[in-house]
PDB file of N, CA and C in Angstrom:
ATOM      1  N   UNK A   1      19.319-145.202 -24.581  1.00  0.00           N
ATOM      2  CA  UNK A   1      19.451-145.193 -26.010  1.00  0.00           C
ATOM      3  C   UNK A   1      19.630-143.742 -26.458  1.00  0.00           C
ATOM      4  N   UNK A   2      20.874-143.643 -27.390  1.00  0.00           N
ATOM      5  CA  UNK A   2      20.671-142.130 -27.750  1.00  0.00           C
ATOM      6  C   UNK A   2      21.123-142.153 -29.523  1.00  0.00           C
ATOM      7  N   UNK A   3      21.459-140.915 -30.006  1.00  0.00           N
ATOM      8  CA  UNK A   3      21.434-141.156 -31.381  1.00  0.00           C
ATOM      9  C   UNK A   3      22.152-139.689 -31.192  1.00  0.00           C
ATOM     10  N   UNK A   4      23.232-139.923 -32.039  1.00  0.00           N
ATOM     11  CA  UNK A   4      24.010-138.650 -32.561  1.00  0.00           C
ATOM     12  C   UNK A   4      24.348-138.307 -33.858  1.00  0.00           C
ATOM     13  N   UNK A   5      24.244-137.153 -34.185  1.00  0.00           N
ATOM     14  CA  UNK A   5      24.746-136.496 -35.732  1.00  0.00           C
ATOM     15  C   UNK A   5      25.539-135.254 -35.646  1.00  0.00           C
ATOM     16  N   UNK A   6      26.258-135.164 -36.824  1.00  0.00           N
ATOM     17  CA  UNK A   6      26.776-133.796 -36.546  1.00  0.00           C
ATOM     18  C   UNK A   6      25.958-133.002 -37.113  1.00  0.00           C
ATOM     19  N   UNK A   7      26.090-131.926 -37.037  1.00  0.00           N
ATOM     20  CA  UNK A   7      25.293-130.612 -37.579  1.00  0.00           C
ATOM     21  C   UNK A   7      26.474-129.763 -37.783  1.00  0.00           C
ATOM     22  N   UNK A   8      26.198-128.473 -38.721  1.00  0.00           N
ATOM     23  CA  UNK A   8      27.371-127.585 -38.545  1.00  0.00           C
ATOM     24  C   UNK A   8      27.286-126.918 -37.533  1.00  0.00           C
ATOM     25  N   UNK A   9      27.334-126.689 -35.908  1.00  0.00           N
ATOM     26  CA  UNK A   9      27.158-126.412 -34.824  1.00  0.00           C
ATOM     27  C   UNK A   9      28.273-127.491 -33.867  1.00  0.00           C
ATOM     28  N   UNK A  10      28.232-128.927 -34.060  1.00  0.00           N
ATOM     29  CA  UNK A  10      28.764-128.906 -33.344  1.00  0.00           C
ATOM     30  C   UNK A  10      27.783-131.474 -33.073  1.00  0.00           C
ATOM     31  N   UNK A  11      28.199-131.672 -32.183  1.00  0.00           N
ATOM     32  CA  UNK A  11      27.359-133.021 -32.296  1.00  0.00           C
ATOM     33  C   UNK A  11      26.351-133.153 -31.363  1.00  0.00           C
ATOM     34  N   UNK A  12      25.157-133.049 -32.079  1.00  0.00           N
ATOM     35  CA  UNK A  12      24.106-133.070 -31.298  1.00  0.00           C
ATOM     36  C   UNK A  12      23.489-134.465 -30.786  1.00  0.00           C
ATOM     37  N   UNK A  13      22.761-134.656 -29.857  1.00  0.00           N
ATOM     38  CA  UNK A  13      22.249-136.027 -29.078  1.00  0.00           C
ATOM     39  C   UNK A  13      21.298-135.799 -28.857  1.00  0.00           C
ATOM     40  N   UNK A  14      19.889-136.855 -29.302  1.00  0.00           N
ATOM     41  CA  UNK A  14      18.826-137.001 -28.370  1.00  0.00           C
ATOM     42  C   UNK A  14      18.739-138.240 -27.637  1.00  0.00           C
ATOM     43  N   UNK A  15      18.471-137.882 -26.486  1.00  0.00           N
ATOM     44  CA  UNK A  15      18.056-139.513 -25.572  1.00  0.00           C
ATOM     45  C   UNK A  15      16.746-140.025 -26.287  1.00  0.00           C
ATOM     46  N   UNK A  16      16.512-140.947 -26.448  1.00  0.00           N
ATOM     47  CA  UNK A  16      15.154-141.320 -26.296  1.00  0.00           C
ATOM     48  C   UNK A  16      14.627-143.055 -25.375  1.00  0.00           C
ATOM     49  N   UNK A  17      13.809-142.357 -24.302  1.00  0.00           N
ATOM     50  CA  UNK A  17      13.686-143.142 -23.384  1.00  0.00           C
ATOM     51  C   UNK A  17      12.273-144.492 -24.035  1.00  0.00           C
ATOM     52  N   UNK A  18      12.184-145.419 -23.252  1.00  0.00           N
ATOM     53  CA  UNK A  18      11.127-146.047 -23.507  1.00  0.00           C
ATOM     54  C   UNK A  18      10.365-145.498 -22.606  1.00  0.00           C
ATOM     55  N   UNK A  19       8.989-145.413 -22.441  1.00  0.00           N
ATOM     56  CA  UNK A  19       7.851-145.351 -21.816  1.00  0.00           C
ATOM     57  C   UNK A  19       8.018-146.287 -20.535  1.00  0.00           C
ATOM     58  N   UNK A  20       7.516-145.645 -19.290  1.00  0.00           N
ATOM     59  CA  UNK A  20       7.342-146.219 -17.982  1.00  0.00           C
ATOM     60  C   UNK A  20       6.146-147.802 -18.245  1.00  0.00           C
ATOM     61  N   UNK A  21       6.135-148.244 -17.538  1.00  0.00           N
ATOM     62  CA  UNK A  21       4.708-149.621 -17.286  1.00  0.00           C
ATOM     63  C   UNK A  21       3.551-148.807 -17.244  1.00  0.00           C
ATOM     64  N   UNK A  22       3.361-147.765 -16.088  1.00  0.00           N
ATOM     65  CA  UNK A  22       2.269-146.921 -16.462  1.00  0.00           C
ATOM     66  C   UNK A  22       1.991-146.238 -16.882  1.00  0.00           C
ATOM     67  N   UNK A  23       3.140-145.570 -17.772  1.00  0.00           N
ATOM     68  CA  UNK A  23       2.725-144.634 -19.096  1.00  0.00           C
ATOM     69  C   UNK A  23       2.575-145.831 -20.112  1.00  0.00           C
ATOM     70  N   UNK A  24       2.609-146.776 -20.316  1.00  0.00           N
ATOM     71  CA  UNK A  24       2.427-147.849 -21.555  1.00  0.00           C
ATOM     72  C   UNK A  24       0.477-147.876 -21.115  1.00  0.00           C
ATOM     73  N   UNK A  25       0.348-148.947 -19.550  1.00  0.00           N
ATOM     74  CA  UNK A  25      -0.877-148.674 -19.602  1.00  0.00           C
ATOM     75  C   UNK A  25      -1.409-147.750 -20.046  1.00  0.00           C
ATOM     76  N   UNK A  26      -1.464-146.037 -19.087  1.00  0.00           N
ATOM     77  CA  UNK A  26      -2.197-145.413 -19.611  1.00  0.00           C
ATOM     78  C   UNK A  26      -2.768-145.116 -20.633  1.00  0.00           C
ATOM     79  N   UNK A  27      -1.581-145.552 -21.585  1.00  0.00           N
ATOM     80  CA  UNK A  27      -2.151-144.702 -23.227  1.00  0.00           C
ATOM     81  C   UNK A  27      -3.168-146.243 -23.619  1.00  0.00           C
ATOM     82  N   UNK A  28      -2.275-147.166 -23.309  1.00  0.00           N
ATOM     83  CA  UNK A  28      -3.639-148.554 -23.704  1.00  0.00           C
ATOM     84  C   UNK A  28      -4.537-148.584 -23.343  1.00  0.00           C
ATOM     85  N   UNK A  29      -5.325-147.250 -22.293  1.00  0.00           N
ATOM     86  CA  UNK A  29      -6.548-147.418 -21.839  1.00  0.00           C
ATOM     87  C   UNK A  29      -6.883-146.675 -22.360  1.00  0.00           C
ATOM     88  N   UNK A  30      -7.045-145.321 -22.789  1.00  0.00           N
ATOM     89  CA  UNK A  30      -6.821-144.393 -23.583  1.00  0.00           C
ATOM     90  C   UNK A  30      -7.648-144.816 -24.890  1.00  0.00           C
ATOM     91  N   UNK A  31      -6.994-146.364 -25.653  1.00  0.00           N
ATOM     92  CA  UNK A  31      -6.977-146.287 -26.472  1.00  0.00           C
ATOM     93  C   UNK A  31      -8.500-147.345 -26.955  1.00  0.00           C
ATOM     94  N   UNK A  32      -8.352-148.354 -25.692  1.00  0.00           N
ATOM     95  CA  UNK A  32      -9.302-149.690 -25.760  1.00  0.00           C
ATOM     96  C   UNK A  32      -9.761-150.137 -24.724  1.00  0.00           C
ATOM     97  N   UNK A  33     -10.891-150.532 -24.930  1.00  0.00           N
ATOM     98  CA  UNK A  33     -11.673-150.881 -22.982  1.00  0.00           C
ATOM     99  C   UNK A  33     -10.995-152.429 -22.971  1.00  0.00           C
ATOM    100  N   UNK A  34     -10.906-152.867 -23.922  1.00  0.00           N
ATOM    101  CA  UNK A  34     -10.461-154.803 -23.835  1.00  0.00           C
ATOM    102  C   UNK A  34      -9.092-154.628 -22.992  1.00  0.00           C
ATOM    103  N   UNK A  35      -9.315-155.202 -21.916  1.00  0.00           N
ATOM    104  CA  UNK A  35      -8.196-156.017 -21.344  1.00  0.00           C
ATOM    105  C   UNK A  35      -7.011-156.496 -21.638  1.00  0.00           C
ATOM    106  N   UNK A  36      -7.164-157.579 -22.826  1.00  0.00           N
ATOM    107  CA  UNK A  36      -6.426-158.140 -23.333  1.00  0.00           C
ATOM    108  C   UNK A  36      -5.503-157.208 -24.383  1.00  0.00           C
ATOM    109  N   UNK A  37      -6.467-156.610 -25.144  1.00  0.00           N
ATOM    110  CA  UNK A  37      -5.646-155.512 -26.037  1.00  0.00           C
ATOM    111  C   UNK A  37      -5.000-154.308 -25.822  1.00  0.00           C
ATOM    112  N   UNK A  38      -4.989-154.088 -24.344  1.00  0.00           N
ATOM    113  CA  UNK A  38      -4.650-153.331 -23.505  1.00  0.00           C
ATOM    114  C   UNK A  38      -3.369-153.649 -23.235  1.00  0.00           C
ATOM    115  N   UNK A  39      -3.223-154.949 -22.612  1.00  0.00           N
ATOM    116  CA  UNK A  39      -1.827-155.524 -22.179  1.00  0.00           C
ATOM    117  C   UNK A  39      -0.989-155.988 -23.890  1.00  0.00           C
ATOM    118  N   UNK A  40      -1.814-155.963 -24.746  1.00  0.00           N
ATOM    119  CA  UNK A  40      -1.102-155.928 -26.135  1.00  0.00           C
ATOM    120  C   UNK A  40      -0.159-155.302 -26.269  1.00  0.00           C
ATOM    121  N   UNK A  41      -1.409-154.035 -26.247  1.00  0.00           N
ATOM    122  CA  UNK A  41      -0.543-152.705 -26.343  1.00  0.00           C
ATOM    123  C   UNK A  41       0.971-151.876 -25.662  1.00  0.00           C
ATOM    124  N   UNK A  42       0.129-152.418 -24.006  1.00  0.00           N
ATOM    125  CA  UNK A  42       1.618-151.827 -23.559  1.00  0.00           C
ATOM    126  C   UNK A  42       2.361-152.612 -23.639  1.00  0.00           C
ATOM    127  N   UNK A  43       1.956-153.800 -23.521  1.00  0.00           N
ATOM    128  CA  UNK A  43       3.574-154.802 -23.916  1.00  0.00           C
ATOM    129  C   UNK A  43       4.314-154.377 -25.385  1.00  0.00           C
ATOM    130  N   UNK A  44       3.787-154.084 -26.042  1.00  0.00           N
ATOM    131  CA  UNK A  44       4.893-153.882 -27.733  1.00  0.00           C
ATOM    132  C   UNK A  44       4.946-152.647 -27.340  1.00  0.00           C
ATOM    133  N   UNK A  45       4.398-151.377 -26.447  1.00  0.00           N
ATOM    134  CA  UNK A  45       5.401-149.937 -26.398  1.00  0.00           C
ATOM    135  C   UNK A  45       6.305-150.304 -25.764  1.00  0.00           C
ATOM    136  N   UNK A  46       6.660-151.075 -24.293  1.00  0.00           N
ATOM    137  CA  UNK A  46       7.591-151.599 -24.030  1.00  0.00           C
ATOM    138  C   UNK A  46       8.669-152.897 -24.522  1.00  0.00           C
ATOM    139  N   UNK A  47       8.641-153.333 -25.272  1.00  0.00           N
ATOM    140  CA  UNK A  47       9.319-154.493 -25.736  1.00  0.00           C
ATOM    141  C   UNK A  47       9.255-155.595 -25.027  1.00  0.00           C
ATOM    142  N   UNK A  48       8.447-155.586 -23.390  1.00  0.00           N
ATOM    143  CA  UNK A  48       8.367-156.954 -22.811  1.00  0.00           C
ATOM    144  C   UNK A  48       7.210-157.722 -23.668  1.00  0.00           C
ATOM    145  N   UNK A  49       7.485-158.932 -22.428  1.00  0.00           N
ATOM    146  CA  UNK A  49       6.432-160.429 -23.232  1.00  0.00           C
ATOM    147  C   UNK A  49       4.961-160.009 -22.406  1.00  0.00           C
ATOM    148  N   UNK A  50       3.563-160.294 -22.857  1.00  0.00           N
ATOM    149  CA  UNK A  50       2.425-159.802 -22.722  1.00  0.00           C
ATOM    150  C   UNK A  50       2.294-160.554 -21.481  1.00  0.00           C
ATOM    151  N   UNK A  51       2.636-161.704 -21.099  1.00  0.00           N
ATOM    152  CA  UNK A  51       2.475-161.938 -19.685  1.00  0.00           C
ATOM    153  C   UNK A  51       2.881-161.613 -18.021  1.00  0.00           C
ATOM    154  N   UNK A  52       4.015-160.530 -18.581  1.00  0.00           N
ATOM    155  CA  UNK A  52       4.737-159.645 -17.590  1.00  0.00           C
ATOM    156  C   UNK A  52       3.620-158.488 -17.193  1.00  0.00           C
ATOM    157  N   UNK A  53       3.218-158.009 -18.386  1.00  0.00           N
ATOM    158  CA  UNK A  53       2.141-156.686 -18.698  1.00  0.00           C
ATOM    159  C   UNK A  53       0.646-156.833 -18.112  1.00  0.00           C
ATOM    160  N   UNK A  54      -0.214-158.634 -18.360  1.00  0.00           N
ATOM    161  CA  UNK A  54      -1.172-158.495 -18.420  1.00  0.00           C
ATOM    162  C   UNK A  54      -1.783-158.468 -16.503  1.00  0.00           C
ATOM    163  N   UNK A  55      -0.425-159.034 -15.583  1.00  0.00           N
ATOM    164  CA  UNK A  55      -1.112-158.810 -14.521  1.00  0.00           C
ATOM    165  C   UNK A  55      -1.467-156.685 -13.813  1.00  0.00           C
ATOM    166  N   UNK A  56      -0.182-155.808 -14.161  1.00  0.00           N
ATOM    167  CA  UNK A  56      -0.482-154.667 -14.344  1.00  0.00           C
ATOM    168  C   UNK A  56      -1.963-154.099 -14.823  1.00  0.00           C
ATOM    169  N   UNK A  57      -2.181-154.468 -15.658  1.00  0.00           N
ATOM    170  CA  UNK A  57      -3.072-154.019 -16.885  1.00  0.00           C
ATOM    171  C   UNK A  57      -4.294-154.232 -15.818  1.00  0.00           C
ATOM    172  N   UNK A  58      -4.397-155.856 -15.480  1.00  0.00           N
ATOM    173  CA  UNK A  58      -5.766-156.060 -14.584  1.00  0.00           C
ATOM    174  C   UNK A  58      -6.075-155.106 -12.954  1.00  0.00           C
ATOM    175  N   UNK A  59      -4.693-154.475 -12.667  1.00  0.00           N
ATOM    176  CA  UNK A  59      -4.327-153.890 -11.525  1.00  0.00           C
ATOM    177  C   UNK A  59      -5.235-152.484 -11.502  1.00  0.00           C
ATOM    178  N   UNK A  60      -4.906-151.468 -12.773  1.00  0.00           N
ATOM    179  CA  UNK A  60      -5.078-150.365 -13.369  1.00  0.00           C
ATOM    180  C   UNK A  60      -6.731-150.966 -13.567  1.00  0.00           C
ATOM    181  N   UNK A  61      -6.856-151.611 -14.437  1.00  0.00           N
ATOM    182  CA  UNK A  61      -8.545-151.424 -14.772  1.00  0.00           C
ATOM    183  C   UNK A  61      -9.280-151.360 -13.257  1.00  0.00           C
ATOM    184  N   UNK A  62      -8.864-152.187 -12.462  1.00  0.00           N
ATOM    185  CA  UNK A  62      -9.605-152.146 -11.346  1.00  0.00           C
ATOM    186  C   UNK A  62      -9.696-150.735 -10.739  1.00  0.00           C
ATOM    187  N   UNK A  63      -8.079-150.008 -10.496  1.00  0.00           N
ATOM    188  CA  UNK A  63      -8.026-149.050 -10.215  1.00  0.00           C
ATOM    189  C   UNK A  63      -9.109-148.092 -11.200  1.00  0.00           C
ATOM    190  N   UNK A  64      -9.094-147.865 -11.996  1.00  0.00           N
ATOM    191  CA  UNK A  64      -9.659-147.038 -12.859  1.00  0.00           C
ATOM    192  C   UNK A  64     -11.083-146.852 -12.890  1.00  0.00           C
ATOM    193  N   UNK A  65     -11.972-148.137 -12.692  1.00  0.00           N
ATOM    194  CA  UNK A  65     -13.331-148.417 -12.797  1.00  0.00           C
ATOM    195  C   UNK A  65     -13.799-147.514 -11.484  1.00  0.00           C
ATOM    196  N   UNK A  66     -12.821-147.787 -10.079  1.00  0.00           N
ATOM    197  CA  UNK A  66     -13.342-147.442  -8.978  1.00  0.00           C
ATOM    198  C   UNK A  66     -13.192-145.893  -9.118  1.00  0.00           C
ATOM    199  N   UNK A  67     -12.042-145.396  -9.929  1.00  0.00           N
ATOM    200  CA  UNK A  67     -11.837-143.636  -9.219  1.00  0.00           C
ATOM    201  C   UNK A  67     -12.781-143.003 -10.786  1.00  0.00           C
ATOM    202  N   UNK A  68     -12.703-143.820 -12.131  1.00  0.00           N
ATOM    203  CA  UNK A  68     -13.635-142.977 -12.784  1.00  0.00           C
ATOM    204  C   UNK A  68     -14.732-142.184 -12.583  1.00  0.00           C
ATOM    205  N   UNK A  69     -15.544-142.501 -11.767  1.00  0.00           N
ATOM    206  CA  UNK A  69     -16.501-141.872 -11.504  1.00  0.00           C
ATOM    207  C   UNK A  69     -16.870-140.993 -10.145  1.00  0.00           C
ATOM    208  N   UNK A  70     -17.044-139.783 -10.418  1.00  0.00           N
ATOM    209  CA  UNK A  70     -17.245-138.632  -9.346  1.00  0.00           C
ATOM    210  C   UNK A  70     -18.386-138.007  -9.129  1.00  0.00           C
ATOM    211  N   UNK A  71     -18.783-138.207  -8.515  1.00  0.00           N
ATOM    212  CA  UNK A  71     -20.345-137.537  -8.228  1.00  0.00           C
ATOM    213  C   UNK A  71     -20.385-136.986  -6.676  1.00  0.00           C
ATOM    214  N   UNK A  72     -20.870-135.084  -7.040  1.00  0.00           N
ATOM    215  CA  UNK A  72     -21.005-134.884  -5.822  1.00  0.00           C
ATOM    216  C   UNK A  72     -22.086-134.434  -5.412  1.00  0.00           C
ATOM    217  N   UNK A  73     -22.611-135.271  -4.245  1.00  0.00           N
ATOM    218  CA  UNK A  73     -23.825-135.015  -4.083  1.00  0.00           C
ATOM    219  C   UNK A  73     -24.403-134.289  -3.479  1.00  0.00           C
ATOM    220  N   UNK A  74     -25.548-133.363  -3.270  1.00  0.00           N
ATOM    221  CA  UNK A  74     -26.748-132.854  -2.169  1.00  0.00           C
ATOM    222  C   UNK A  74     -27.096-132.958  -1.418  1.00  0.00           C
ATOM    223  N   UNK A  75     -28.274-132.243  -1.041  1.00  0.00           N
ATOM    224  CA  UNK A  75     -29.204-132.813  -0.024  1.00  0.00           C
ATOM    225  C   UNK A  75     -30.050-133.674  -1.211  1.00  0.00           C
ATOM    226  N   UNK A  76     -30.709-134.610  -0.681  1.00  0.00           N
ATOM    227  CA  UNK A  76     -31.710-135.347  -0.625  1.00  0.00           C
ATOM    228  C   UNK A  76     -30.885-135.907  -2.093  1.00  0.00           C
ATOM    229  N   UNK A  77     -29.334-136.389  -1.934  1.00  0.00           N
ATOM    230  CA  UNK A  77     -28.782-137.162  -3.084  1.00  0.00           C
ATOM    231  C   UNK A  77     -28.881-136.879  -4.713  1.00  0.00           C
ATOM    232  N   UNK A  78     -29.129-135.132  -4.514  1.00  0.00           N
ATOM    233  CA  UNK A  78     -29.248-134.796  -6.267  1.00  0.00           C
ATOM    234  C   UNK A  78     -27.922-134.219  -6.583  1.00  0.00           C
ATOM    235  N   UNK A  79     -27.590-134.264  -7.491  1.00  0.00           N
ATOM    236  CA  UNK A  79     -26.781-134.124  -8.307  1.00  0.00           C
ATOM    237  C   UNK A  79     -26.093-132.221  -8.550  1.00  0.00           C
ATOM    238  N   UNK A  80     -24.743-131.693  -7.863  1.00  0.00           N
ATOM    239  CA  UNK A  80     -24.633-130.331  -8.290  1.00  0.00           C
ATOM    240  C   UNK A  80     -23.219-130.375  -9.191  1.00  0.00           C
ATOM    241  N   UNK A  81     -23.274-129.220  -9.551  1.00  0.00           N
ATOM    242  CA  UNK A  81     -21.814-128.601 -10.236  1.00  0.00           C
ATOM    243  C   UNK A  81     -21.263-127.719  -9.741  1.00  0.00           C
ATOM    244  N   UNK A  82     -19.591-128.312  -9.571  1.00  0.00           N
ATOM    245  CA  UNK A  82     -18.873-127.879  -8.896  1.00  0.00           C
ATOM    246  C   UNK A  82     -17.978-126.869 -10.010  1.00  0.00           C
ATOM    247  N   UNK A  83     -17.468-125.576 -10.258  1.00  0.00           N
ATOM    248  CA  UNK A  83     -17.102-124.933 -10.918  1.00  0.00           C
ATOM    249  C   UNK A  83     -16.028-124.246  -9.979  1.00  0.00           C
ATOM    250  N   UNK A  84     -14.845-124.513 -10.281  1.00  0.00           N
ATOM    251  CA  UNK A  84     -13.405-123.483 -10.097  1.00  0.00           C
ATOM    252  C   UNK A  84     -13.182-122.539 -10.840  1.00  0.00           C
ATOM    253  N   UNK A  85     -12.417-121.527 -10.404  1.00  0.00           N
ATOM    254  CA  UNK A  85     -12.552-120.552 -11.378  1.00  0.00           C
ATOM    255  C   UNK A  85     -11.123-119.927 -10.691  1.00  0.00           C
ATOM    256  N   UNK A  86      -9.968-119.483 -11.308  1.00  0.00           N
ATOM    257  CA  UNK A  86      -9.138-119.156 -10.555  1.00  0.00           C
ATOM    258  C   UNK A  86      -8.599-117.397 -11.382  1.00  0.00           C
ATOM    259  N   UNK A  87      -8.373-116.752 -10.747  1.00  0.00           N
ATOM    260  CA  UNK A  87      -8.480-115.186 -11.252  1.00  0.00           C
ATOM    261  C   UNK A  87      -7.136-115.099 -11.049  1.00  0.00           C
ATOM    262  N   UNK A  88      -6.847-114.357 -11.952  1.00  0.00           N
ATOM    263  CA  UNK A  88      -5.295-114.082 -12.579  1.00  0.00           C
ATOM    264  C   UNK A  88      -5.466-112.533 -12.236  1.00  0.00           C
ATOM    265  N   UNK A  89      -4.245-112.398 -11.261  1.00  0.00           N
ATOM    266  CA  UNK A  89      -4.251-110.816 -10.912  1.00  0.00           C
ATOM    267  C   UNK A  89      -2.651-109.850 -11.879  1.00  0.00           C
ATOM    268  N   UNK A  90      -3.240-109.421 -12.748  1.00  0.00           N
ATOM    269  CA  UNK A  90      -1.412-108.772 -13.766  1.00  0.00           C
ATOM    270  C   UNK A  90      -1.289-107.865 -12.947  1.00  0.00           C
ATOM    271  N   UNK A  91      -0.104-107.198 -12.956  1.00  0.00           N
ATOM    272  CA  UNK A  91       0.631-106.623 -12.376  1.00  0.00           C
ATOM    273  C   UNK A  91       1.801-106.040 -13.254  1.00  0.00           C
ATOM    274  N   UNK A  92       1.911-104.735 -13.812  1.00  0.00           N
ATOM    275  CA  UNK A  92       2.860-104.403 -14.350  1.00  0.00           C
ATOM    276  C   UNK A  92       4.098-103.609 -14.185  1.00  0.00           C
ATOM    277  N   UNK A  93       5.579-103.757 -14.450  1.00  0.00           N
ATOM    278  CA  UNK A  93       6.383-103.521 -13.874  1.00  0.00           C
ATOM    279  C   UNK A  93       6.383-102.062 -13.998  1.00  0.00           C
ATOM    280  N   UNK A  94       5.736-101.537 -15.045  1.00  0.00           N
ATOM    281  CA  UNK A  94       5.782 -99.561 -15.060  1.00  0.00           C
ATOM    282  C   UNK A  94       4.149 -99.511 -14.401  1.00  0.00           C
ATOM    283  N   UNK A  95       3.688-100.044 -14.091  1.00  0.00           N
ATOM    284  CA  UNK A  95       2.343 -99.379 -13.296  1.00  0.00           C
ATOM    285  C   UNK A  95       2.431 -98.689 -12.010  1.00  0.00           C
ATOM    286  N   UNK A  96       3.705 -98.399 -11.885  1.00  0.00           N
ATOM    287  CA  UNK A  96       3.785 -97.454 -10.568  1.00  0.00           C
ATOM    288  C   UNK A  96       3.063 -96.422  -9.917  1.00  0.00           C
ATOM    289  N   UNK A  97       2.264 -96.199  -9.388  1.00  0.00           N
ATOM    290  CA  UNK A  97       2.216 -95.462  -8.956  1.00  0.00           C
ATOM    291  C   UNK A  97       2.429 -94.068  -7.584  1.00  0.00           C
ATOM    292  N   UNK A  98       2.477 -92.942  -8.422  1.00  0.00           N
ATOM    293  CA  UNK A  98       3.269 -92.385  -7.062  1.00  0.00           C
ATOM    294  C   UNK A  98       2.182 -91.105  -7.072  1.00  0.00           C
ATOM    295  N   UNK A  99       2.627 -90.118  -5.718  1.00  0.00           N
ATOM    296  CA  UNK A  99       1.902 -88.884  -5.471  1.00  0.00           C
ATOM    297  C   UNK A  99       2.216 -87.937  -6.428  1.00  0.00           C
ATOM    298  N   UNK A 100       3.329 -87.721  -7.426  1.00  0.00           N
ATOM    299  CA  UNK A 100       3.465 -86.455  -7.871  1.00  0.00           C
ATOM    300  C   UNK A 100       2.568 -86.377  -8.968  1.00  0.00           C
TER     301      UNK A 100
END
């Protein structure tokens, strides 16, 4: 699907795509824990019928329930925090340095 106009430049075009099956889920989970209103949802971002959608939908929740949660554990099963931290080294193109 695209859409064109002129401009004084010249004729411009944007595509505009529909949303993937799992970009429809995602945002319906995003939005609602219900199941059902889930496969609502991505069915009308996509234009299919809700019974194409709702076996997906049950696919993803399953998926989702199992990887939501991360816990990493200890000794003796307590609970730590894991912190990344990534250091940005600049570098500038006149920072030369020389002997004279």
């Amino acid at each position: 699907m695209s859409e064109d106009w002129n401009t004084k430049y010249g004729r411009r075009r944007v595509r505009r795509d529909p949303p993937t099956l799992d970009e429809a889920i995602f945002a319906a989970i995003g939005i609602t824990d219900d199941q059902e209103a889930q496969a609502e949802i991505a069915a009308s971002l996509m234009g299919l019928p809700i019974e194409s959608v709702q076996a997906e939908v049950k696919k993803a929740g399953r998926l989702s329930v199992r990887s939501s949660t991360r816990v990493i554990a200890g000794e003796q099963g307590a609970q730590r925090s894991v912190v990344v931290e990534r250091r940005v080294v600049r570098r500038f193109g006149n920072d030369k340095r020389t002997g004279t």
